[in-house]
Protein backbone atom coordinates (compact mmCIF):
# COMPACT_ATOMS: atom_id res chain seq x y z
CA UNK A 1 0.00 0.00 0.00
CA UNK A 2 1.53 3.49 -0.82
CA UNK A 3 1.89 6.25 1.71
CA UNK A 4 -0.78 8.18 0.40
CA UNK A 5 -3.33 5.45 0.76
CA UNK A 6 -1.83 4.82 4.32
CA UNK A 7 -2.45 8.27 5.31
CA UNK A 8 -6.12 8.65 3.97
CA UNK A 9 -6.78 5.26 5.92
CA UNK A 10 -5.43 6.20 8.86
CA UNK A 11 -7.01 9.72 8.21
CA UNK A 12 -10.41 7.87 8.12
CA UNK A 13 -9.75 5.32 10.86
CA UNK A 14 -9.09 8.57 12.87
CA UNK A 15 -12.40 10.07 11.96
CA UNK A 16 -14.32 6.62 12.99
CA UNK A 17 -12.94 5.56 15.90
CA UNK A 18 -15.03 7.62 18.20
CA UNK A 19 -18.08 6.01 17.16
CA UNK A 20 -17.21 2.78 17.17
CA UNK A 21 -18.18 2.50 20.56
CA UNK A 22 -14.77 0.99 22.21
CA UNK A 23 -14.41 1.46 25.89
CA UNK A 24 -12.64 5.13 26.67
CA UNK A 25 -9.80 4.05 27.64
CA UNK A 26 -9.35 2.58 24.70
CA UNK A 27 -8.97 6.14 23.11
CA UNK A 28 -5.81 7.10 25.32
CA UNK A 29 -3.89 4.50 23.11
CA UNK A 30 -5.45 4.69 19.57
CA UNK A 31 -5.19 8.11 19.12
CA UNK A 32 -1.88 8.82 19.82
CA UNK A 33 -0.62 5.75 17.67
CA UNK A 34 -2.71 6.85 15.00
CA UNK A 35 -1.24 10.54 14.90
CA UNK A 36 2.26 9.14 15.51
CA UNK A 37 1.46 7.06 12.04
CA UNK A 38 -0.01 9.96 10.15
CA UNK A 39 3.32 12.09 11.24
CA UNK A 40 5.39 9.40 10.39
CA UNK A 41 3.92 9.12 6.75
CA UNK A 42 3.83 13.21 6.71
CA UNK A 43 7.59 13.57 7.12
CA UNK A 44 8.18 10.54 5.27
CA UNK A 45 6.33 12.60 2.02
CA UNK A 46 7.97 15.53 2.64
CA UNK A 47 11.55 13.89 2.46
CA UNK A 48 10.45 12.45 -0.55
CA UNK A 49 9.48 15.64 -1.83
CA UNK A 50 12.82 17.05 -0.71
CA UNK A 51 14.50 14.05 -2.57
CA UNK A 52 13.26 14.22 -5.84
CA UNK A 53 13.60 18.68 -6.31
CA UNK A 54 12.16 20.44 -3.58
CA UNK A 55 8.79 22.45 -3.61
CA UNK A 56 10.52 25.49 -5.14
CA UNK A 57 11.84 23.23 -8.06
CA UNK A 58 8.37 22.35 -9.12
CA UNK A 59 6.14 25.55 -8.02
CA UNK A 60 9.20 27.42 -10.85
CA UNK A 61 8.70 25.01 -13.21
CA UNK A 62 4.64 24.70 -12.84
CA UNK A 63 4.93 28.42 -12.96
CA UNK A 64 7.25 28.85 -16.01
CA UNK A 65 5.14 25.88 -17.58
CA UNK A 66 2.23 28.06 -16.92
CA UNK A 67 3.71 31.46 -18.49
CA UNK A 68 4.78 29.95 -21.71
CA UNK A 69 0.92 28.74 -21.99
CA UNK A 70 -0.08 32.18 -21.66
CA UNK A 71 2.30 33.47 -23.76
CA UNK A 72 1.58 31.11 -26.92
CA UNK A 73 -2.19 31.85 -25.87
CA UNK A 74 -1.15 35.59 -26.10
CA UNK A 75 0.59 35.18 -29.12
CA UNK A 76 -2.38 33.09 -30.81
CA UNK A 77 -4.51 35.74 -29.87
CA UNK A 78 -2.47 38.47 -31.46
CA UNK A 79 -2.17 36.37 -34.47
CA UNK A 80 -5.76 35.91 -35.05
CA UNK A 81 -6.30 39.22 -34.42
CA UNK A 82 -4.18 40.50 -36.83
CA UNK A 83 -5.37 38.01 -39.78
CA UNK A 84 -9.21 38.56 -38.97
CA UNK A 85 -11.11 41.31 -40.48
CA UNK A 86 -11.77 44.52 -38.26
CA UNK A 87 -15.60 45.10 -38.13
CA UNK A 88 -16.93 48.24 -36.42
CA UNK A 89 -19.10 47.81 -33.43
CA UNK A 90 -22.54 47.65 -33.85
CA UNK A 91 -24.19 49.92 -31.81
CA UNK A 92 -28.02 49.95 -31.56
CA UNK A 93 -30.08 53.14 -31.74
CA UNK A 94 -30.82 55.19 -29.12
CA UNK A 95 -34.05 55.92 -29.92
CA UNK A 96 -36.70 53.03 -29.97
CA UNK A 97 -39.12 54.81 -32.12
CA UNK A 98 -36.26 55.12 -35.07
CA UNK A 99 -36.21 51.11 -35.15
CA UNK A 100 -39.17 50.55 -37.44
């Protein structure tokens, strides 16, 4: 099982527990295993993370992924404006009488 599915079953086992109806002193021990587990598994994806590029790595390279999207978007939209036709607005009569 992957550490992601670990965590969101742990995250869910944490939600459950309290109405499972175990005795209370049950809860002294399950909780704090079950936190200890979902830390583990948080610093174990974070070191991962760390690992493979870092946060900043991929937030620059989402973002400069992102720019050149908006810049061929730009650039198609400068192209198509240049090729099109300009047509003047339309713009409808002020008066409702003149419509006829």
């Amino acid at each position: 099982m992957s550490s992601e599915s670990t965590l969101i079953l742990f995250g869910f086992l944490t939600l459950i527990t309290p109405f499972l109806g175990l005795p209370s002193a049950w809860y002294e021990y399950i909780f704090p295993v079950f936190g200890l587990v979902v830390l583990g598994i948080g610093i174990l994806l974070r070191k991962r993370t760390y690992q493979r590029g870092g946060t900043a790595a991929r937030a620059s390279g989402a973002s400069a992924s992102a720019t050149e999207t908006s810049t061929d978007t730009s650039s198609a939209d400068t192209s198509a404006e240049t090729t099109s036709p300009e047509t003047p607005p339309s713009n409808p009569p002020s008066d409702p009488s003149s419509i006829a």
